[in-house]
PDB file of N, CA and C in Angstrom:
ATOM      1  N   UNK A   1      -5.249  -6.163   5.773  1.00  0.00           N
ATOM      2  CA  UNK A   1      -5.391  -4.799   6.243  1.00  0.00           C
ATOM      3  C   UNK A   1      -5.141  -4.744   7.746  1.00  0.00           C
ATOM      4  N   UNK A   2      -4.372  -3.769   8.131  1.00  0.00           N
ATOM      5  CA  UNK A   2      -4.418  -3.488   9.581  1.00  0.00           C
ATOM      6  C   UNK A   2      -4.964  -2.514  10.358  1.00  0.00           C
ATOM      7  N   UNK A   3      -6.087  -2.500  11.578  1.00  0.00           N
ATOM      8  CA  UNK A   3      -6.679  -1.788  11.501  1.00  0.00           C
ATOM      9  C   UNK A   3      -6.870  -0.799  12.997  1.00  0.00           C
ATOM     10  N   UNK A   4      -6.865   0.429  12.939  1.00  0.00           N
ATOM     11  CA  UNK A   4      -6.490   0.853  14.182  1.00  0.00           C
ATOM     12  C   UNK A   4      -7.840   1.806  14.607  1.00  0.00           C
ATOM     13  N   UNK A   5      -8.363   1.613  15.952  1.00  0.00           N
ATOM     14  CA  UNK A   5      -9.709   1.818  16.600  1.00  0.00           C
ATOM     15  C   UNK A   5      -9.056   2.301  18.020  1.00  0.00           C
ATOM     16  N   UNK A   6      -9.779   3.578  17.904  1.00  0.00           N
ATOM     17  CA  UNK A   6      -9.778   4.704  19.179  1.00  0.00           C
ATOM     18  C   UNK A   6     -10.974   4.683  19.680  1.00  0.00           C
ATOM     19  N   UNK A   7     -11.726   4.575  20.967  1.00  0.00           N
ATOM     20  CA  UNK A   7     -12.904   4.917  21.629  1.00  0.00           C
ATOM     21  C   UNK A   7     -12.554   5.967  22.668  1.00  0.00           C
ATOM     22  N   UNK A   8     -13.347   6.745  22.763  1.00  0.00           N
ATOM     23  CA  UNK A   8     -13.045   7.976  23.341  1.00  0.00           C
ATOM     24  C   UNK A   8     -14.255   8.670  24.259  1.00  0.00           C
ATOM     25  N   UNK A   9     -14.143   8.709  25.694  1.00  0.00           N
ATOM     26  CA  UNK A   9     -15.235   9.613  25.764  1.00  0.00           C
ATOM     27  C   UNK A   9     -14.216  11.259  26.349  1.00  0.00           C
ATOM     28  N   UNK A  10     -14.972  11.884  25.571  1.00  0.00           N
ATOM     29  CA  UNK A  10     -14.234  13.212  25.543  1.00  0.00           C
ATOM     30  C   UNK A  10     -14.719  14.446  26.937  1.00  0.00           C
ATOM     31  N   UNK A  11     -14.012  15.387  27.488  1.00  0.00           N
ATOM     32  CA  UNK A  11     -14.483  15.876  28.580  1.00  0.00           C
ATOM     33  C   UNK A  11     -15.451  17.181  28.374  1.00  0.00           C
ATOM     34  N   UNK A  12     -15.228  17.398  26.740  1.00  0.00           N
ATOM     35  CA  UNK A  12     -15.470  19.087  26.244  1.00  0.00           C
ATOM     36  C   UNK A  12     -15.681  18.984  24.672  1.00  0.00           C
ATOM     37  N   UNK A  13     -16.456  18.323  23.844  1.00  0.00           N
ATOM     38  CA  UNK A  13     -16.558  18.497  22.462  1.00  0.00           C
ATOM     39  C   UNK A  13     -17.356  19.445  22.155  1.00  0.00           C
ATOM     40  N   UNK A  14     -16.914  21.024  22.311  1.00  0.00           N
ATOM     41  CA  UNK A  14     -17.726  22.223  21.444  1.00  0.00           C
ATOM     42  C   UNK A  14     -17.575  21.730  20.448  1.00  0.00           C
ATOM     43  N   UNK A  15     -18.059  22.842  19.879  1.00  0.00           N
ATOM     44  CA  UNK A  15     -18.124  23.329  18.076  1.00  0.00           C
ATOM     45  C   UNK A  15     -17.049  23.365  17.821  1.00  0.00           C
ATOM     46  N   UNK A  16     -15.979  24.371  18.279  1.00  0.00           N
ATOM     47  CA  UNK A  16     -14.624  24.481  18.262  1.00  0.00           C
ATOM     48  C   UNK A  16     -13.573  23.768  18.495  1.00  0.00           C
ATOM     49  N   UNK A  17     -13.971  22.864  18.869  1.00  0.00           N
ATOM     50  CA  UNK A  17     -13.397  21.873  19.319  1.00  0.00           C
ATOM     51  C   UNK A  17     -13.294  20.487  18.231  1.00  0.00           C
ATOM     52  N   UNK A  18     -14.663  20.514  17.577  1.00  0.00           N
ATOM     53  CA  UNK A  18     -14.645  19.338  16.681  1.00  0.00           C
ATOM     54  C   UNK A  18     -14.091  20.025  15.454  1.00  0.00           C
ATOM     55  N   UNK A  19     -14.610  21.167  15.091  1.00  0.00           N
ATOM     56  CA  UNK A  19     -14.338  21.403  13.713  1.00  0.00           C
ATOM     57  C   UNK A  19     -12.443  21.552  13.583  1.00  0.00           C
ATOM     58  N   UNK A  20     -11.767  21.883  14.931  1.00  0.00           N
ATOM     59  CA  UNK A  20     -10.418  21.338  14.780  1.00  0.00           C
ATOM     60  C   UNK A  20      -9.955  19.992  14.583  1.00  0.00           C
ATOM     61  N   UNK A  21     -10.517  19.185  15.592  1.00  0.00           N
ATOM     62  CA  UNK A  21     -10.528  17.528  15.383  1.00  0.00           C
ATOM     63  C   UNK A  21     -10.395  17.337  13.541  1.00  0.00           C
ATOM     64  N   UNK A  22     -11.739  18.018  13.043  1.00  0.00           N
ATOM     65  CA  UNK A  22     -12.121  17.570  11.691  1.00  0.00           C
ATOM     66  C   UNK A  22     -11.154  17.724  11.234  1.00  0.00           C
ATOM     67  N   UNK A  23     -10.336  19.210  10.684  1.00  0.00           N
ATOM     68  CA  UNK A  23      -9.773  20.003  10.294  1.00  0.00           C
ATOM     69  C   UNK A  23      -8.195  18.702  10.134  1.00  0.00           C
ATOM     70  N   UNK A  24      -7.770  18.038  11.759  1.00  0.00           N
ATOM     71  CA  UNK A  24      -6.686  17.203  11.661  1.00  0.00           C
ATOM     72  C   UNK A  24      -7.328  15.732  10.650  1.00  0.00           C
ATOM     73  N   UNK A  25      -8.403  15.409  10.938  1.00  0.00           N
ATOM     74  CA  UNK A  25      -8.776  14.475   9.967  1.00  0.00           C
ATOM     75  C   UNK A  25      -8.497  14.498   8.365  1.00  0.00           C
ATOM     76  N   UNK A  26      -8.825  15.686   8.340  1.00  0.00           N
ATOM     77  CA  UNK A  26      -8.751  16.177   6.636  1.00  0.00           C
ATOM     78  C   UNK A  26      -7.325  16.118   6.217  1.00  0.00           C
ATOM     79  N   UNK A  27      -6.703  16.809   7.202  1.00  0.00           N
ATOM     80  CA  UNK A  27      -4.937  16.596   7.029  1.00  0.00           C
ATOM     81  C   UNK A  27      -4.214  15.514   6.833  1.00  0.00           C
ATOM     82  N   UNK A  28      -5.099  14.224   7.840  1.00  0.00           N
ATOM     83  CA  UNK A  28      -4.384  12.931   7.458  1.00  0.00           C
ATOM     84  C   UNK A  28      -4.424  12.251   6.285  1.00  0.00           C
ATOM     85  N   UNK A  29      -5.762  12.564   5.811  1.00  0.00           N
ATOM     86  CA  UNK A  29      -6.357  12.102   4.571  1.00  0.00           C
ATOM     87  C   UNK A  29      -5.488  12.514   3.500  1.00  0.00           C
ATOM     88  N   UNK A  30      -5.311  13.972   3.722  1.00  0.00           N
ATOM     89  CA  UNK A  30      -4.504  14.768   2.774  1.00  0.00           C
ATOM     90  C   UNK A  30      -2.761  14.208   2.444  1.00  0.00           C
ATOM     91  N   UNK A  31      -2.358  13.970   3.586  1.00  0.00           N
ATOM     92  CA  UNK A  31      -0.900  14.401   3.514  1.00  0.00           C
ATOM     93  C   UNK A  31      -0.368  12.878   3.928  1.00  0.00           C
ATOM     94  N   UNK A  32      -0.840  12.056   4.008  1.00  0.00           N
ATOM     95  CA  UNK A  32      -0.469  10.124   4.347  1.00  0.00           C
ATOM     96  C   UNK A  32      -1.010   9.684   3.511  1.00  0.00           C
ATOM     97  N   UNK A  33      -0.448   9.623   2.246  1.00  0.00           N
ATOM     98  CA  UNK A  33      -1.067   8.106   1.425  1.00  0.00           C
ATOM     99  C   UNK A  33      -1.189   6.951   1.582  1.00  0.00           C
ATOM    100  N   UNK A  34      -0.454   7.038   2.772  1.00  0.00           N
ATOM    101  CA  UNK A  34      -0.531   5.061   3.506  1.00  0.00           C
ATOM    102  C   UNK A  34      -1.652   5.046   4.461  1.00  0.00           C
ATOM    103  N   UNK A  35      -2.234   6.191   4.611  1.00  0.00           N
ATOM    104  CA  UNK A  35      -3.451   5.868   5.635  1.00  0.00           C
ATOM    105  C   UNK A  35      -4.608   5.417   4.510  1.00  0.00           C
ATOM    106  N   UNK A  36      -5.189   4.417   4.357  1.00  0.00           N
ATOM    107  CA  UNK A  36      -5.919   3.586   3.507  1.00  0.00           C
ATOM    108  C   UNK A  36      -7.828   4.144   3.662  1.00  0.00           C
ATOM    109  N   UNK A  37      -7.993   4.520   5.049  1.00  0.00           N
ATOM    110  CA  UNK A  37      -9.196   5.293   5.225  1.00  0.00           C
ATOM    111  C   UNK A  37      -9.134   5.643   6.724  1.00  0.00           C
ATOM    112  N   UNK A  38      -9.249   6.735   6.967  1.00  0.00           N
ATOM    113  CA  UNK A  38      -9.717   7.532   8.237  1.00  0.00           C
ATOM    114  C   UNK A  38     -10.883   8.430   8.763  1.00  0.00           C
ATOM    115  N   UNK A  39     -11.507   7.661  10.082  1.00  0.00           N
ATOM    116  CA  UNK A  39     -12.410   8.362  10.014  1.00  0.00           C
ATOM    117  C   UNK A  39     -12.315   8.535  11.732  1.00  0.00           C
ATOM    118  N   UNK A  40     -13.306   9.984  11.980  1.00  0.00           N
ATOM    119  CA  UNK A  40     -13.286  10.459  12.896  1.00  0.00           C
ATOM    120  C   UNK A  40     -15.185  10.661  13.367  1.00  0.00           C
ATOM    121  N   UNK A  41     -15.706   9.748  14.106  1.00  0.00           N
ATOM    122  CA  UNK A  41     -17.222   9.923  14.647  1.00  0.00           C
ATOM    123  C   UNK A  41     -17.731   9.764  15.700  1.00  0.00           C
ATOM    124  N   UNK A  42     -19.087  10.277  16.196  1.00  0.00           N
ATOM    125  CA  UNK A  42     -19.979  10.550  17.352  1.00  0.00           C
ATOM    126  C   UNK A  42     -20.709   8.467  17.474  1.00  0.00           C
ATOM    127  N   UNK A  43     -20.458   8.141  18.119  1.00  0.00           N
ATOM    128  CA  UNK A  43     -21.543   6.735  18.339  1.00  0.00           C
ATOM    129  C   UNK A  43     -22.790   6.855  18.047  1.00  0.00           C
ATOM    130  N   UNK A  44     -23.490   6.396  17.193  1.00  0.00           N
ATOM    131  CA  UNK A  44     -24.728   6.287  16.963  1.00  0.00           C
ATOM    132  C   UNK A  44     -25.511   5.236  17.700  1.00  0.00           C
ATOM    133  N   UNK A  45     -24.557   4.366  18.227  1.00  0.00           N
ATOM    134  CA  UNK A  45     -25.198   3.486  18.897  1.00  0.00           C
ATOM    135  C   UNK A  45     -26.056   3.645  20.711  1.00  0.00           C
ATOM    136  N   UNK A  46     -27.236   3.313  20.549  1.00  0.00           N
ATOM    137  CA  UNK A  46     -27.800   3.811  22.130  1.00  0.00           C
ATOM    138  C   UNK A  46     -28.212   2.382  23.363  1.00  0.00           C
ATOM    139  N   UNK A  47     -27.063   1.850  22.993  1.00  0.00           N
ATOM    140  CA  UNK A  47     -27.216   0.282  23.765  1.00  0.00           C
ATOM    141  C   UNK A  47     -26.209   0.545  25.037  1.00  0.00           C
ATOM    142  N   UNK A  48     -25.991  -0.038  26.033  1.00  0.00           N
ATOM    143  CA  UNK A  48     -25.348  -0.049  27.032  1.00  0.00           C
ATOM    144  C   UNK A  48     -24.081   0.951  26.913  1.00  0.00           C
ATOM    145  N   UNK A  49     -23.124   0.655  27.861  1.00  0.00           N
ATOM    146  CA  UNK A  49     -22.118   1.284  28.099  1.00  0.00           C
ATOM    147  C   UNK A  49     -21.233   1.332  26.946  1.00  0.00           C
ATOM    148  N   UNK A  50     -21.431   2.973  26.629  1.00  0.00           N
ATOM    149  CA  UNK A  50     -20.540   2.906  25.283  1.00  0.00           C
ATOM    150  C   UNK A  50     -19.561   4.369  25.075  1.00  0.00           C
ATOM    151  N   UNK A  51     -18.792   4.357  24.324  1.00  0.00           N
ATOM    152  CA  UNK A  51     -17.838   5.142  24.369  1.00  0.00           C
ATOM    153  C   UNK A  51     -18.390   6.113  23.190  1.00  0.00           C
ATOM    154  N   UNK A  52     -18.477   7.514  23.349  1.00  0.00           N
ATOM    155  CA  UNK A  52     -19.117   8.547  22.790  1.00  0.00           C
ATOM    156  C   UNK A  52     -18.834   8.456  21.630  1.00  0.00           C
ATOM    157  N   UNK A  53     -16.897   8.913  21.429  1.00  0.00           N
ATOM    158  CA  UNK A  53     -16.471   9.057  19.781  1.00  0.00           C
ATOM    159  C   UNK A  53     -15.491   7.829  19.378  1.00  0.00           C
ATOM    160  N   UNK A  54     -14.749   7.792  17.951  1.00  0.00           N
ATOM    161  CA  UNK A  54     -13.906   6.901  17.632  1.00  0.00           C
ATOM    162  C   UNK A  54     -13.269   7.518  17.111  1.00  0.00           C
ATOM    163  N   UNK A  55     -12.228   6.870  15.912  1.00  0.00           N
ATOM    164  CA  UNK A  55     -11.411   7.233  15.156  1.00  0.00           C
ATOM    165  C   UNK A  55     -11.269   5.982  15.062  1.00  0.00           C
ATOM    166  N   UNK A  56     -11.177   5.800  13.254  1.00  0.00           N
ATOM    167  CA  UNK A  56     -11.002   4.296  12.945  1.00  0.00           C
ATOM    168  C   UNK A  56     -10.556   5.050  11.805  1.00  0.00           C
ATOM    169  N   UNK A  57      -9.469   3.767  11.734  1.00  0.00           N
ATOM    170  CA  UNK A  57      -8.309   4.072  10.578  1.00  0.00           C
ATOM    171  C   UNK A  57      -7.589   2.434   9.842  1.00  0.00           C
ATOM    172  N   UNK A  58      -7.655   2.454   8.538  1.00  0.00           N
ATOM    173  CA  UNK A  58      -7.021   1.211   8.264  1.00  0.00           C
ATOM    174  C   UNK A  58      -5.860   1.510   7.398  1.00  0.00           C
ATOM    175  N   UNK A  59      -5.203   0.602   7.181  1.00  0.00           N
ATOM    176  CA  UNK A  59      -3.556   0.801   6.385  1.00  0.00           C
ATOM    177  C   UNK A  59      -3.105  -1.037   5.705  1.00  0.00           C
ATOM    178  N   UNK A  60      -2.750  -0.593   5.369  1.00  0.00           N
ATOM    179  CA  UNK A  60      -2.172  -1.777   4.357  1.00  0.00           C
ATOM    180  C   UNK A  60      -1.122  -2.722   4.871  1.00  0.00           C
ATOM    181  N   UNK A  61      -0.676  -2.234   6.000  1.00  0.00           N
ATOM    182  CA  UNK A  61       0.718  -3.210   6.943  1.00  0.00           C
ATOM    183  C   UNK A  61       0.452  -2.335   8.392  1.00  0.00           C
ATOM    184  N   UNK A  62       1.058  -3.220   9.255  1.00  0.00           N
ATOM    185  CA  UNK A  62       1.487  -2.694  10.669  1.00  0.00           C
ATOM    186  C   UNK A  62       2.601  -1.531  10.704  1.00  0.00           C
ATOM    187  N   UNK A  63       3.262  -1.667   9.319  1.00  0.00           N
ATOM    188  CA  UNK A  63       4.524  -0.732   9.250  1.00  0.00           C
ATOM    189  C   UNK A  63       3.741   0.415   9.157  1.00  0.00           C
ATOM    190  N   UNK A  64       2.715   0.550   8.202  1.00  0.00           N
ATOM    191  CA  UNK A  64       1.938   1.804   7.871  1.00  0.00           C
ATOM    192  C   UNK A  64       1.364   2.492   8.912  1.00  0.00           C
ATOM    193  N   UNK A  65       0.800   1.499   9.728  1.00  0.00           N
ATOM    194  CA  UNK A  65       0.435   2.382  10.807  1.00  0.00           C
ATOM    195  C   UNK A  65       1.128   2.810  11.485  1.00  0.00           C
ATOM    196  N   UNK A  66       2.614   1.972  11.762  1.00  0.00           N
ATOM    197  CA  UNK A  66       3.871   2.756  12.880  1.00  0.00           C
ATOM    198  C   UNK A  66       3.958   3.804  12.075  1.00  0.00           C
ATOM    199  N   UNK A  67       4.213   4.342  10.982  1.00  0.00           N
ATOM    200  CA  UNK A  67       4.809   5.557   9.773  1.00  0.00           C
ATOM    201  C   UNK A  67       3.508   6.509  10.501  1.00  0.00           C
ATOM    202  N   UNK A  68       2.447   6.139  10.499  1.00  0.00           N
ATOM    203  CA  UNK A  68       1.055   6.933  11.076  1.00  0.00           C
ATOM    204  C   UNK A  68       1.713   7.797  12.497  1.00  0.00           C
ATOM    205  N   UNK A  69       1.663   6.627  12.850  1.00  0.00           N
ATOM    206  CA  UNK A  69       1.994   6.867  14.851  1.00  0.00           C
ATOM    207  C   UNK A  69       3.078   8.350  14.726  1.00  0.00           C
ATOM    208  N   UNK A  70       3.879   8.328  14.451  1.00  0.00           N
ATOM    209  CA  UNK A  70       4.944   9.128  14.280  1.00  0.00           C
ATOM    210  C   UNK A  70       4.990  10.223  13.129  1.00  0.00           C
ATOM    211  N   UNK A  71       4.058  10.627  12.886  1.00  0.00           N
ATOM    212  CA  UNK A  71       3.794  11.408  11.810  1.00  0.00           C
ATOM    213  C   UNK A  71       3.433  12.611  12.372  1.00  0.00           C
ATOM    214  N   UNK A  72       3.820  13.814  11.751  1.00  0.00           N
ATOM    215  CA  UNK A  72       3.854  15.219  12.286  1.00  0.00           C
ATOM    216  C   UNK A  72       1.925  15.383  12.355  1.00  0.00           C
ATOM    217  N   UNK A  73       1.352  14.877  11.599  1.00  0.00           N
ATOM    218  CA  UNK A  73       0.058  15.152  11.417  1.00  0.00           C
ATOM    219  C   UNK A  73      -0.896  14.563  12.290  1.00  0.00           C
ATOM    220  N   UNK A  74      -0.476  13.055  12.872  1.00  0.00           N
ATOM    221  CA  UNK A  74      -0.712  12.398  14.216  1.00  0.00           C
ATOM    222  C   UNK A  74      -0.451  13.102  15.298  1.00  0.00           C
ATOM    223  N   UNK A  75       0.625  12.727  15.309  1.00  0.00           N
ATOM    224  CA  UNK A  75       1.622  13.790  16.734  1.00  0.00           C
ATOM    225  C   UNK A  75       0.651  15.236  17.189  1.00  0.00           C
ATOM    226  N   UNK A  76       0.359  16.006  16.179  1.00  0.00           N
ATOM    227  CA  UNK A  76       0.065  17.338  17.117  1.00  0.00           C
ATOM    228  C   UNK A  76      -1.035  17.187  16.937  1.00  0.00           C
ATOM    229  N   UNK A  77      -2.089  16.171  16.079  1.00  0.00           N
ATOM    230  CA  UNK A  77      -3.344  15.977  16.682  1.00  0.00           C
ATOM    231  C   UNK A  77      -3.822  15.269  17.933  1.00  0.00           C
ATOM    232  N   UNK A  78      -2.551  14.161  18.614  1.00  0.00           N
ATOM    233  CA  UNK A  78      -2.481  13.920  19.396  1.00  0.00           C
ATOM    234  C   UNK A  78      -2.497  14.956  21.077  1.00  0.00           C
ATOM    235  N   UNK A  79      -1.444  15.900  20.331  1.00  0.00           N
ATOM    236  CA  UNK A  79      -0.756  16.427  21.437  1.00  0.00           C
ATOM    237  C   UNK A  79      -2.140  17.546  21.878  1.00  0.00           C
ATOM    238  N   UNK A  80      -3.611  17.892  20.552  1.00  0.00           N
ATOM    239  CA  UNK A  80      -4.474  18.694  20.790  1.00  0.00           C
ATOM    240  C   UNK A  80      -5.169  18.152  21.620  1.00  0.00           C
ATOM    241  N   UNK A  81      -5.804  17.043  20.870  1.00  0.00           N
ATOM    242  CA  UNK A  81      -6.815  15.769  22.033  1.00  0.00           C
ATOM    243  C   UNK A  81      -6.902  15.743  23.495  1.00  0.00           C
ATOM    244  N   UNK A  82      -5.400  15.578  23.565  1.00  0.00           N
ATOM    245  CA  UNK A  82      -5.154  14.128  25.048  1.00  0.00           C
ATOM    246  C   UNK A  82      -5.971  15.132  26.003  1.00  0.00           C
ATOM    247  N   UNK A  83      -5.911  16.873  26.080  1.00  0.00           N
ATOM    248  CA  UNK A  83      -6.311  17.082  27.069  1.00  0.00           C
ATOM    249  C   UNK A  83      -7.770  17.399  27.636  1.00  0.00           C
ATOM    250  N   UNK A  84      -8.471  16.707  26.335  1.00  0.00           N
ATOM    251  CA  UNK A  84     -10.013  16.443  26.395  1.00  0.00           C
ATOM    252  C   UNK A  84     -10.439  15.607  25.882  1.00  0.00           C
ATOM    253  N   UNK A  85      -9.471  14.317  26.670  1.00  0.00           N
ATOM    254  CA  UNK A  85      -9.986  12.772  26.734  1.00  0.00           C
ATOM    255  C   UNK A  85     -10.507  12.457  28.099  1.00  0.00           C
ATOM    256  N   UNK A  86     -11.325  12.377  28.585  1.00  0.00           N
ATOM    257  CA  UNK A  86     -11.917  11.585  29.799  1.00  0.00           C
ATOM    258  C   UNK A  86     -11.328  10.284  29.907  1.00  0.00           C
ATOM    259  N   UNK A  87     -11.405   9.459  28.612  1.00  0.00           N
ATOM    260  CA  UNK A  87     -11.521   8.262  29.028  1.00  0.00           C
ATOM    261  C   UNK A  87     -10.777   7.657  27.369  1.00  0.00           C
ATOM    262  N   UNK A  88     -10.301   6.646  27.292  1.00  0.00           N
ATOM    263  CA  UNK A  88      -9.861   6.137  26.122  1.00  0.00           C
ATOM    264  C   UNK A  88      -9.392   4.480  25.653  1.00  0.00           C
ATOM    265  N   UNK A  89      -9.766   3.593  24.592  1.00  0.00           N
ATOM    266  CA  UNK A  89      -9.596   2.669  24.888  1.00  0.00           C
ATOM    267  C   UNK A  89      -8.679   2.208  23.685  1.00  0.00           C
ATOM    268  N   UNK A  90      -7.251   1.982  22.779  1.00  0.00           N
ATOM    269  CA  UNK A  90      -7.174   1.777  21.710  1.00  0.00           C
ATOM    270  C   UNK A  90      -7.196   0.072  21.338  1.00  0.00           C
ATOM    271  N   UNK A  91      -7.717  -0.305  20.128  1.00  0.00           N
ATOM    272  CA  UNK A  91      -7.373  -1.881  19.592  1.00  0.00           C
ATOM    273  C   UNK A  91      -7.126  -1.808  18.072  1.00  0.00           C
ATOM    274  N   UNK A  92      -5.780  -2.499  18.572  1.00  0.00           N
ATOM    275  CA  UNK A  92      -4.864  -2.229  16.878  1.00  0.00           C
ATOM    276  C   UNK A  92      -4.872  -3.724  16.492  1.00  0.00           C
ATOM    277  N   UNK A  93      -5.160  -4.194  15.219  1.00  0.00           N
ATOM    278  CA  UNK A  93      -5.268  -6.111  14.460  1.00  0.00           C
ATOM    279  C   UNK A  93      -5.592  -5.606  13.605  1.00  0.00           C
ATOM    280  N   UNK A  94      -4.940  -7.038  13.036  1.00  0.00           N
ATOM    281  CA  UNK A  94      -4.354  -7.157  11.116  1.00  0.00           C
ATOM    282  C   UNK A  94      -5.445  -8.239  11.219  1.00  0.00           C
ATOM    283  N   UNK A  95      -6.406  -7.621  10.217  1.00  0.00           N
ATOM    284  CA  UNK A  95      -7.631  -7.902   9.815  1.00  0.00           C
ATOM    285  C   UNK A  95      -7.420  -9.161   8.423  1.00  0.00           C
ATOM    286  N   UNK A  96      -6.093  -9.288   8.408  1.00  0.00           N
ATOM    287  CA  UNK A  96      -5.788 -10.062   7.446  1.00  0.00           C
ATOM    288  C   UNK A  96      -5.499 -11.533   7.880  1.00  0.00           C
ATOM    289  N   UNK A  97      -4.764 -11.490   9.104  1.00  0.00           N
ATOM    290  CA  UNK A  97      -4.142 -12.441   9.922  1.00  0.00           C
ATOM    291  C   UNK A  97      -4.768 -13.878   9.940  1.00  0.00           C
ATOM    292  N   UNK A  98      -5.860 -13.930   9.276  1.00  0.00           N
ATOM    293  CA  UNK A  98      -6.192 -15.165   8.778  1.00  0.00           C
ATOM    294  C   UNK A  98      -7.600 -15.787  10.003  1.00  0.00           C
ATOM    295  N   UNK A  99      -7.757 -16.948  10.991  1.00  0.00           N
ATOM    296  CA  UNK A  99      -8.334 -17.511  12.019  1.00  0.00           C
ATOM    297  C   UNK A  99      -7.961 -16.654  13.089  1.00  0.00           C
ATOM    298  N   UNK A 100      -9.558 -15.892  13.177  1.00  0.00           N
ATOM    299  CA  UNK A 100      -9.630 -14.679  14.654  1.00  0.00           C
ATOM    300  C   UNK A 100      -9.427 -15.755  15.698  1.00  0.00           C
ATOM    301  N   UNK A 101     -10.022 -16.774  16.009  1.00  0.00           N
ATOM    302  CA  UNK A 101      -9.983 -17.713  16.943  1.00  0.00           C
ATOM    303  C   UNK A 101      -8.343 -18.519  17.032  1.00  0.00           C
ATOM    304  N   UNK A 102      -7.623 -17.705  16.565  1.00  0.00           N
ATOM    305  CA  UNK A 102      -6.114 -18.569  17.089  1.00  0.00           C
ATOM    306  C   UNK A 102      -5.471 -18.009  17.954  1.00  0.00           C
TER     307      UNK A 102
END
């Protein structure tokens, strides 16, 4: 599996604001059968320096996720986001790849 992780601290998450976020979530789910699971959440975690939201997404190949990247349903959820990202960190690995330590 290959697996793709967004950390995000955002500048403005209204109401209106997430329930659009959601709204593109539901779409990916909907309309990419190669997206394997997507999810879009608040950190529950209250330990040190941490990044508010995520987006974690897995796929079945690296190809799947490039087909992701470039997808009309990515793209203009992208193009909604970027301008209430503060801060952002992405890490993309193939969870398959065998010895993490190589």
């Amino acid at each position: 599996m290959f697996h793709h992780v967004v950390l995000m601290e955002l500048k403005d998450a209204d109401a209106r604001f997430l329930a659009r976020v959601r709204d593109y979530e539901t779409r990916i789910r909907r309309e990419l059968p190669y997206v394997r699971s997507y999810h879009f959440g608040r950190n529950a975690a209250a330990r040190a320096k941490a990044f508010a939201w995520a987006v974690v997404a897995t796929f079945d190949s690296a190809a799947d996720h490039d087909r992701y990247q470039v997808s009309p349903a990515h793209q203009e959820m992208k193009a909604f986001m970027t301008p209430h990202i503060a801060d952002i960190v992405v890490c993309d690995f193939d969870g398959s790849a065998g010895d993490a330590h190589a």
